[in-house]
Every structure is written in structure tokens, then in C-alpha cells.
Protein backbone atom coordinates (compact mmCIF):
# COMPACT_ATOMS: atom_id res chain seq x y z
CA UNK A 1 0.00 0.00 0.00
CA UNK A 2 1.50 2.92 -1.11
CA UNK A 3 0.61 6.31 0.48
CA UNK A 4 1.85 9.72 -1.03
CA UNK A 5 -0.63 12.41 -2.58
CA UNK A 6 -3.39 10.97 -0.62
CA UNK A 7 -1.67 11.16 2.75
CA UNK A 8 -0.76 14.87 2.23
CA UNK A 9 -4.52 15.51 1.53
CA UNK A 10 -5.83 13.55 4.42
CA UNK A 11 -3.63 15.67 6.46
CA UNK A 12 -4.04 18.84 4.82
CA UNK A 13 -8.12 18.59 4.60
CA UNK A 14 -8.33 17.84 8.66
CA UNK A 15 -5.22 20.83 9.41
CA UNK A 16 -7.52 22.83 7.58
CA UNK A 17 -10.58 21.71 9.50
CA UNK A 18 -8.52 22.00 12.69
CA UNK A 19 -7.45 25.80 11.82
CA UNK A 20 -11.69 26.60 11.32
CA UNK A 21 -12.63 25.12 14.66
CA UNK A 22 -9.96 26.65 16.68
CA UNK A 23 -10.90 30.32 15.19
CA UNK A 24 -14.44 29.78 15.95
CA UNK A 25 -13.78 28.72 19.42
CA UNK A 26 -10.68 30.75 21.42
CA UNK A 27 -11.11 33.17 23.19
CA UNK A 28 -8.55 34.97 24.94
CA UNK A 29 -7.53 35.37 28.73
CA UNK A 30 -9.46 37.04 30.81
CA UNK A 31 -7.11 39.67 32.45
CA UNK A 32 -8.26 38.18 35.83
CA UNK A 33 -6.19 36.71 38.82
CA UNK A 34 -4.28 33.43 37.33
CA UNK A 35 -6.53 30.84 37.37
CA UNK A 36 -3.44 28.40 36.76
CA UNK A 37 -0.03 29.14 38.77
CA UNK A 38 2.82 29.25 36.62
CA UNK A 39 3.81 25.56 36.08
CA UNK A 40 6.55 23.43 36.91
CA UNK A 41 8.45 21.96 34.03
CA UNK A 42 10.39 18.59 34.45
CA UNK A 43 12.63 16.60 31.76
CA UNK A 44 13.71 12.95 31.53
CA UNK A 45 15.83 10.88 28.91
CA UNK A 46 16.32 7.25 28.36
CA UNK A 47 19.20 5.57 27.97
CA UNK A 48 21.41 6.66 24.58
CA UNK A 49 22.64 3.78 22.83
CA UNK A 50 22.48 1.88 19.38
CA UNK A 51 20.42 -0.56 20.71
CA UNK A 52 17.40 -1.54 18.34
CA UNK A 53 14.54 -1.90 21.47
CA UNK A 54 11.66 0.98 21.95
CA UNK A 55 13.19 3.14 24.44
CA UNK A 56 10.71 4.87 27.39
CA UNK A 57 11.68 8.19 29.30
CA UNK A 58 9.09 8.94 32.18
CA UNK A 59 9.15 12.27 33.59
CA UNK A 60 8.25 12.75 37.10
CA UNK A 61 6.29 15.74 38.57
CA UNK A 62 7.56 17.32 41.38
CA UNK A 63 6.15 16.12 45.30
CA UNK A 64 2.57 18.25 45.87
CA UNK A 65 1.89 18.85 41.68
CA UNK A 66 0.02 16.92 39.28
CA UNK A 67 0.42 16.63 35.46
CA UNK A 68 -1.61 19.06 33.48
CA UNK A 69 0.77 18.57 29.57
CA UNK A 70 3.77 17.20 28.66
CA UNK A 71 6.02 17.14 25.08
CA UNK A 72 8.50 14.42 23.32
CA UNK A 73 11.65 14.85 21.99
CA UNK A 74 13.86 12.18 20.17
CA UNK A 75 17.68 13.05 20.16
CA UNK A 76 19.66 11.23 17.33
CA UNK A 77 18.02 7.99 14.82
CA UNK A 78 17.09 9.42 12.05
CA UNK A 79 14.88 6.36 11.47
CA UNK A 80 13.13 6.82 14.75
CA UNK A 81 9.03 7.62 15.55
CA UNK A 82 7.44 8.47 18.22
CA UNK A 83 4.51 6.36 19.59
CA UNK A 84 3.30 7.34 22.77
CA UNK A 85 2.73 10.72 24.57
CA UNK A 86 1.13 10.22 28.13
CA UNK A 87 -0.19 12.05 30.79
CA UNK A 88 0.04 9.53 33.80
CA UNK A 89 -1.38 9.94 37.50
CA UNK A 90 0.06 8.55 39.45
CA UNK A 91 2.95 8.48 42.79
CA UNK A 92 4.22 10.67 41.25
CA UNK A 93 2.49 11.99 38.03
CA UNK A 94 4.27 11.62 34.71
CA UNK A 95 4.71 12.07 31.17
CA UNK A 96 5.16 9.13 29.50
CA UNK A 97 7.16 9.14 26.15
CA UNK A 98 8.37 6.10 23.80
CA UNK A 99 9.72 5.90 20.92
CA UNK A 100 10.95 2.64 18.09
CA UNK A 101 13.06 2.73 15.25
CA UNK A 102 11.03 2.60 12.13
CA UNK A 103 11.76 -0.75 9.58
CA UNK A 104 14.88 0.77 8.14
CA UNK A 105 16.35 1.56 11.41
CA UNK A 106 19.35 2.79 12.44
CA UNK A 107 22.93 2.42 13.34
CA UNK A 108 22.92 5.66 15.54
CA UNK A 109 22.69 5.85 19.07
CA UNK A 110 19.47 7.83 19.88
CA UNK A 111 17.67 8.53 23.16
CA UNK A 112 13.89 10.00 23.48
CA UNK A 113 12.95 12.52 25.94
CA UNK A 114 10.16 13.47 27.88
CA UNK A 115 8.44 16.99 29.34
CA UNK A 116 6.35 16.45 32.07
CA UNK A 117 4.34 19.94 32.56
CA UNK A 118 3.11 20.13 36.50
CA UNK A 119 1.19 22.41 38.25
CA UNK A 120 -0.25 22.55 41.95
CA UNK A 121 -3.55 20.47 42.40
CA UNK A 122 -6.63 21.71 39.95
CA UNK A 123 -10.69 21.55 40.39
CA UNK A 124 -11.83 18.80 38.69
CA UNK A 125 -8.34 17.85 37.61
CA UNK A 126 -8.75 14.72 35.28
CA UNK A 127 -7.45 12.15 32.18
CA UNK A 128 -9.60 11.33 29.74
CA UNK A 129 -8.91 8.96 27.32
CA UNK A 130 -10.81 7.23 24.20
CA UNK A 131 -9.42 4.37 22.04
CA UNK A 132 -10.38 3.79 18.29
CA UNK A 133 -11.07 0.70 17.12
CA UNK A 134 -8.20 -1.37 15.65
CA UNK A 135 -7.47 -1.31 11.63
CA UNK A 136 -5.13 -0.65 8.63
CA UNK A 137 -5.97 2.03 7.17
CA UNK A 138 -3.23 5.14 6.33
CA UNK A 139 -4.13 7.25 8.41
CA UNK A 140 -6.37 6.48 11.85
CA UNK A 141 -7.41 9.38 14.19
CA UNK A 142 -9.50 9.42 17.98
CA UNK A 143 -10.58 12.47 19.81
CA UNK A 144 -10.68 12.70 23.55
CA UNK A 145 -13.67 14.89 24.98
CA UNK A 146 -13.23 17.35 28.21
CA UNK A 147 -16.45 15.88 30.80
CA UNK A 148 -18.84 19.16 30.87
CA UNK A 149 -17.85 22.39 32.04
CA UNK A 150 -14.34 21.50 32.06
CA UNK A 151 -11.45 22.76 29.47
CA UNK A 152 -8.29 20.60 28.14
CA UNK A 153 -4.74 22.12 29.33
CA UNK A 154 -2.85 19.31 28.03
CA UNK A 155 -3.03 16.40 25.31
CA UNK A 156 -1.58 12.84 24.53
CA UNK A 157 -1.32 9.65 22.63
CA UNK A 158 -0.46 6.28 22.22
CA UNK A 159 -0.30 3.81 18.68
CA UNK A 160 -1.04 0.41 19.20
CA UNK A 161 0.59 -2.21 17.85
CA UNK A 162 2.45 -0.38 15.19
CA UNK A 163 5.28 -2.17 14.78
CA UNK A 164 7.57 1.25 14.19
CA UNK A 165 5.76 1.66 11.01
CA UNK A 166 3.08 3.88 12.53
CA UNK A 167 4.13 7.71 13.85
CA UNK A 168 2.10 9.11 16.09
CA UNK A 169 0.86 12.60 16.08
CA UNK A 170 -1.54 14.75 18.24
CA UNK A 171 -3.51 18.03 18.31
CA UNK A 172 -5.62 20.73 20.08
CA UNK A 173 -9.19 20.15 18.23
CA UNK A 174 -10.96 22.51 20.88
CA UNK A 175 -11.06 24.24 24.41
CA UNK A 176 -12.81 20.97 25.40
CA UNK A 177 -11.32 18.37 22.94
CA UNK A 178 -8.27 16.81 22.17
CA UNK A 179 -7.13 14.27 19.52
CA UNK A 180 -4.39 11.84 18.34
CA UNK A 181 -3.60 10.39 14.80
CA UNK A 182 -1.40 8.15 13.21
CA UNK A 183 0.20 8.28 10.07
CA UNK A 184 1.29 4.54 8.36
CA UNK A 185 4.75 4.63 6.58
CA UNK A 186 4.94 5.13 2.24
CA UNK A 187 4.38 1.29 1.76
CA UNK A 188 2.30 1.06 4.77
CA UNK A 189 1.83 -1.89 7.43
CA UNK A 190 -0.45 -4.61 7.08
CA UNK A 191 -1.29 -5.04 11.15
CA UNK A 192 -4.21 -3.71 13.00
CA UNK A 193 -3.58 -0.86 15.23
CA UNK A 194 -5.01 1.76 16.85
CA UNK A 195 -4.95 4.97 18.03
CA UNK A 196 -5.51 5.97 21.71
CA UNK A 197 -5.92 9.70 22.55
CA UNK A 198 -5.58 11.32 26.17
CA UNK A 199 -7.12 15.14 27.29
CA UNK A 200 -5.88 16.52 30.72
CA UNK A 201 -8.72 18.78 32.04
CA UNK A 202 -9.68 20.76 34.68
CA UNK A 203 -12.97 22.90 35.66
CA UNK A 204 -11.58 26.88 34.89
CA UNK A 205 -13.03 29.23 33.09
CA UNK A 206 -13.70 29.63 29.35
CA UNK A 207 -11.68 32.60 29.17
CA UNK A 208 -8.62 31.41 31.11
CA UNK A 209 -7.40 28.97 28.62
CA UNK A 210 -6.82 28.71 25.12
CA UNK A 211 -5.27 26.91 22.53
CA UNK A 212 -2.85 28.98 19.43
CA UNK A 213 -2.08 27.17 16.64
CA UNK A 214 0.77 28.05 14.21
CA UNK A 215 0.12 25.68 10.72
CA UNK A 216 3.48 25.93 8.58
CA UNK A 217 3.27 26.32 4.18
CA UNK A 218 2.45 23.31 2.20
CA UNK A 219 5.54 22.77 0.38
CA UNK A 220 8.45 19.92 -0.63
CA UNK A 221 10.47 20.91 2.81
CA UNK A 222 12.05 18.41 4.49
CA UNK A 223 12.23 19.12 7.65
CA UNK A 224 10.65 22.02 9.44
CA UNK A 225 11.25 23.77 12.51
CA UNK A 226 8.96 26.54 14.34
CA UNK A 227 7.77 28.06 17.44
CA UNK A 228 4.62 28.46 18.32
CA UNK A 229 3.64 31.18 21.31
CA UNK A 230 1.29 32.05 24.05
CA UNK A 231 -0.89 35.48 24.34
CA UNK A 232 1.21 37.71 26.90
CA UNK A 233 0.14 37.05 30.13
CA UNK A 234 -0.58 33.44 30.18
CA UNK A 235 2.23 30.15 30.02
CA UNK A 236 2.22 27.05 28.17
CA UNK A 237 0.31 23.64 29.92
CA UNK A 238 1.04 21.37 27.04
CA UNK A 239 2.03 21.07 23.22
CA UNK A 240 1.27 19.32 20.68
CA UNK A 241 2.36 18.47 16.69
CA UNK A 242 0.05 17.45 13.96
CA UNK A 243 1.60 16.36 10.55
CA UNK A 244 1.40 13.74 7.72
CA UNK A 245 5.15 12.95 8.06
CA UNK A 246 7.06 12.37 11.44
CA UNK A 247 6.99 14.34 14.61
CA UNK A 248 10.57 14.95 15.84
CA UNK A 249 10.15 17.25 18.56
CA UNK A 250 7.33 19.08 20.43
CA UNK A 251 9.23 21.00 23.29
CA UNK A 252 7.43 22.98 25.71
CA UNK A 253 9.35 25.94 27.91
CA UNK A 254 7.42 28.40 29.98
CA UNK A 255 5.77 30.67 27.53
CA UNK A 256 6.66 28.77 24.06
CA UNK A 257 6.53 25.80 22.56
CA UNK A 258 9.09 24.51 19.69
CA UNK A 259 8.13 21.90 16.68
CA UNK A 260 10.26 19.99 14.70
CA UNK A 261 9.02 17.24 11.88
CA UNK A 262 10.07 15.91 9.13
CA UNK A 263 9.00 14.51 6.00
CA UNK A 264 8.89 10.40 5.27
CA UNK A 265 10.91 9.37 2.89
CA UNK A 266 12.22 11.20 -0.08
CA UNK A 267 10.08 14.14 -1.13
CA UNK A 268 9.00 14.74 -4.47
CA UNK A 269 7.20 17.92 -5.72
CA UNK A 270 3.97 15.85 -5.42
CA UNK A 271 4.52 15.24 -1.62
CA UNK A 272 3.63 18.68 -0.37
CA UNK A 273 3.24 18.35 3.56
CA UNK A 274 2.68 21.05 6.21
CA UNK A 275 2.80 20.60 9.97
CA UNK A 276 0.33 22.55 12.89
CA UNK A 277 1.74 23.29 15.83
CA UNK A 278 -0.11 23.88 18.98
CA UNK A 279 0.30 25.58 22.25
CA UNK A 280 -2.39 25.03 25.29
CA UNK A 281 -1.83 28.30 27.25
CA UNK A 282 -3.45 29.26 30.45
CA UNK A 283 -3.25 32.11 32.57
């Protein structure tokens, strides 16, 4: 199964879609006292070695916070994709990140990285998750719904059984939604897998969160690198990276949060690809 033009336009039809939603539904912060204290960001690598096995970072929040967003990094591999992104409660919270070489692999050493973003205890604090069902299809996508009256701060994901041939991206559909997609490699993967998707929410107000999303050109780069920011005033509680090709990095810092992806496989001038960034800022 071979997946080129039709993968860009899958992506680029529900970026698009994405971009229409998100316009119609932020709203910016309030101005009022911070509803959300500035959070705590924590980092964690796994080991760094040529070693073909998935490789797991957990990073821990600090004693007395919980997990509200986390981001992925993978340092090194060029043939390496990221499967999972997850918020984790637990003693203590985490973010979870893994990560396989694809079915070229690599000879590199390589290491992945996780960003656990922690803040002090939230009303209503909770993880929502939703599985879709299992297939093999190009692409597969799930959404993750807020419970009423509550607002997402943070997002995740996990691919099931992808055998490295699957990378794993997610997004900010909504104040109240979250989702997570996967993208099968050019000649695809036979297996059934599936997508899980994760929301952290909490009960705040409408106009103390929001979500900015930065959506790069459509064009034969191959590998693209951008920031995407938070209104003054109010600091990042997760990121997220939504792309037909491969999700390198998605690195939040206090008021920013960086993307890198690249492209899978060789590009030709019929493989235009764009990436969406997204920041979930709260004040």
C-alpha cells in the first residue's frame, strides 16, 4: 500500500478543519487573577545507545503537583518515531514518552525525551482517554472529549501495535477536545492498530485557557522547525504536533513551545506536507 498524494490531503483537509474550529472557538484570557499558577516543568531521557529496542523516558512531577501537559523529543536515529505521549497519575504523576526505530532503522545511538508539565492540584483535575477501534488504514485518528464544564490544558497519545511503522501525532481540536492520529509509513503496514488519545482537564473558566495554533506552508520541505507562542500574560500547559510525516520534537518551555518534523521518505514535488503546531496556554 502505497501512500503519497493521498496522505498529504488527508492531512491537509483535517489541518484545515482544525485551523476553522480553533478560530471559531478561542477566546482569549481574561485579564483576571491566574486561574493556573505558573507551572513546573520537568525533563527525563532514556538511555542513549544503538540498541534496536523501543526506548521509554518517564518524567516525574515534582512532590505536591500533578500533570496538566507534557512534550517528546527524540535526540539522534534518524529512522526513529514516536509512539506514545502520556499524561500519567500517578505516585508521582508523569509524562510518559516512547519511541521505536522505524523498519529501516538505524545504526545511531538515539535517546527520546520526555516533558512532564506540573502544576499545583486543579478543580476537577482529570485524564480522559478514548481508544479507536483497531485497523489498517493510512491514516487512523481518535478524539478525547473534556467531561462538561471542564477545558483541556494538556493532550496525549499512544499507537497500538504499530510495529515502528506507525508515527504518532496529536492536536488541540478545541477548548474541550483533544485528539491523536497516526500516520502509516509510504508502503504502509499490514497489522491492525489503533490509536488511543488522552485530554488533561480541569474545571476553569472559558476565558482562562486557550489553545494557538501556528500551521506551517504546504511545500516539498524536508524538515521544518517553528515556534509556536502564548498570548502575553498566560504560560504554556502542554504542546502538541500534527503532521502527515514524522513528529521529531514538540518542546514545551514556559511561555513557548518549539516543533520539529520531518518529511517520510524522499520528497518529491507531489509530496507537499505542512505541519500545525499547537500551544495550550493558560493564565
Amino acid at each position: 500500500m502505497t501512500m503519497t498524494k493521498t496522505r498529504s490531503q488527508m492531512a491537509l483537509t483535517m489541518v484545515i478543519a482544525v485551523a476553522i474550529a480553533l478560530v471559531a472557538q478561542i477566546v482569549g484570557s481574561s485579564g483576571a487573577s491566574a486561574a493556573v499558577p505558573r507551572p513546573v516543568i520537568r525533563d527525563a531521557l532514556s538511555q542513549f545507545d544503538s540498541k534496536p529496542e523501543p526506548k521509554t523516558a518517564r518524567a516525574k512531577c515534582p512532590v505536591g503537583t500533578r500533570i496538566i501537559g507534557g512534550g517528546a523529543r527524540v535526540n539522534g536515529g534518524q529512522h526513529v518515531v514516536i509512539t506514545r505521549q502520556q499524561p500519567v497519575q500517578g505516585s508521582p504523576d508523569t509524562f510518559v514518552v516512547s519511541a521505536v526505530e522505524d523498519q529501516v532503522g538505524t545504526a545511531q545511538s538515539w535517546a527520546v525525551q520526555a516533558t512532564a508539565i506540573c502544576s499545583t492540584p486543579l478543580p476537577g483535575l482529570e485524564i480522559v482517554s478514548a481508544t479507536g477501534p483497531a485497523g489498517s488504514f493510512g491514516f487512523q485518528g481518535q478524539g478525547a472529549d473534556c467531561s462538561p464544564g471542564k477545558f483541556a490544558l494538556g493532550v496525549g497519545g499512544r499507537i497500538n501495535n504499530g510495529a515502528g511503522q506507525v508515527a504518532l501525532s496529536t492536536q488541540g481540536v478545541g477548548p474541550q477536545r483533544t485528539g491523536a492520529g497516526g500516520f502509516e509509513d509510504r508502503d504502509g503496514f499490514s497489522g491492525l492498530w489503533s490509536v488511543t488519545a488522552f485530554a488533561v482537564c480541569a474545571s476553569l473558566t472559558f476565558g482562562d485557557v486557550q489553545v494557538v495554533s501556528v500551521q506551517t506552508p504546504s511545500d516539498t520541505t524536508a524538515r521544518k522547525i517553528f515556534n509556536v507562542d502564548c498570548p502575553a500574560g498566560m504560560n504554556v500547559t502542554g504542546g502538541a504536533a500534527f503532521t502527515s510525516g514524522v513528529v521529531e520534537v514538540v518542546n514545551p518551555t514556559a511561555t513557548r513551545v518549539q516543533v520539529i518534523a520531518r518529511a517520510e521518505g524522499l520528497v518529491t514535488p507531489a509530496d507537499q506536507w505542512s505541519v500545525t503546531g499547537y500551544a495550550f496556554c493558560a493564565s
